[in-house]
Protein backbone atom coordinates (compact mmCIF):
# COMPACT_ATOMS: atom_id res chain seq x y z
CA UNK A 1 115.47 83.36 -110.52
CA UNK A 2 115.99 79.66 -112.23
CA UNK A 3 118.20 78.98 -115.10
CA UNK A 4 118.14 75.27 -116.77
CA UNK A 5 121.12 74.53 -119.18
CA UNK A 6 122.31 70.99 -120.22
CA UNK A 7 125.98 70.13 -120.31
CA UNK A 8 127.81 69.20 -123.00
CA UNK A 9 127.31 65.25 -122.27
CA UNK A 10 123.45 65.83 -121.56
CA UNK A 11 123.00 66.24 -118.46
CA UNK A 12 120.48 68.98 -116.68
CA UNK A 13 122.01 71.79 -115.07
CA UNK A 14 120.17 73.83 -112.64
CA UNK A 15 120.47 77.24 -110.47
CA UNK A 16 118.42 77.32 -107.82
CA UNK A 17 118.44 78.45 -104.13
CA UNK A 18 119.68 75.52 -101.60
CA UNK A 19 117.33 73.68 -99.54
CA UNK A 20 119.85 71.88 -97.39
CA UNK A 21 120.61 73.70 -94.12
CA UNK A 22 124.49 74.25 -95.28
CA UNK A 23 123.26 75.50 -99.10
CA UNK A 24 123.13 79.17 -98.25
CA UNK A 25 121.55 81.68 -101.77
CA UNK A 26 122.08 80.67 -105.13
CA UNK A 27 124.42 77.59 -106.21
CA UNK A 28 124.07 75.16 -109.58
CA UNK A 29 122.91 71.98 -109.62
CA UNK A 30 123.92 68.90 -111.94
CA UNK A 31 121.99 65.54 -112.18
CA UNK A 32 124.01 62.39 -110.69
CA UNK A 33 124.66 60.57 -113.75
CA UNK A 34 124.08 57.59 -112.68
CA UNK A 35 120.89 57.87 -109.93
CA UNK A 36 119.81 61.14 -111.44
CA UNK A 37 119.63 63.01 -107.99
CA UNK A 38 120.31 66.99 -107.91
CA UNK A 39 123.67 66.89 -107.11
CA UNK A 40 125.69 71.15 -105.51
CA UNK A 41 128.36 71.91 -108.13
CA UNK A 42 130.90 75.03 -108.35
CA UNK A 43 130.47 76.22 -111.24
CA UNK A 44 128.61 75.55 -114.87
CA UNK A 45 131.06 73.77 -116.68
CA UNK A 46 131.33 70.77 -115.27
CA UNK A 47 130.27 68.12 -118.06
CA UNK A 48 129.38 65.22 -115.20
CA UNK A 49 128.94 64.90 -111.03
CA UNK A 50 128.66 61.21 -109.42
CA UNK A 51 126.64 62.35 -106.19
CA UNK A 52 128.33 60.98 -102.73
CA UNK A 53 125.88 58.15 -102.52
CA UNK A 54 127.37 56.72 -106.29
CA UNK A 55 131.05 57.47 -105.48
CA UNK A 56 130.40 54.99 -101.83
CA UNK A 57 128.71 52.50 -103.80
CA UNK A 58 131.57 52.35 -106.53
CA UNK A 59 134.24 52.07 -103.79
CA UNK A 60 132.69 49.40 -101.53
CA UNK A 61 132.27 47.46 -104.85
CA UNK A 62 135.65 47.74 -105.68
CA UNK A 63 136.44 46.56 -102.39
CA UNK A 64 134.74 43.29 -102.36
């Protein structure tokens, strides 16, 4: 069973099974919204998700 919404700030929302060895039955998804990768949330009201990839690449630029 898939359900597609899209958040309040336009971004795609997905539930889906896992397909990552720690992503046990059903979970939503939310697109990155910066790299637009598929990106485990907690629940469907989230407006936005930066995946962990973004959120390193933000703080090693702040950095330099």
């Amino acid at each position: 069973m898939k359900k597609e919404k899209v958040s309040s700030k336009g971004h795609r929302m997905i539930y889906r099974e896992g397909t990552r060895w720690n992503e046990k039955g059903m979970s939503w998804y939310m697109e990155c919204r910066e790299c637009k990768v598929e990106t485990r949330i907690s629940k469907d009201d989230i407006q936005s998700v930066l995946c962990s990839k973004c959120v390193q690449r933000q703080i090693n630029d702040s950095l330099i």
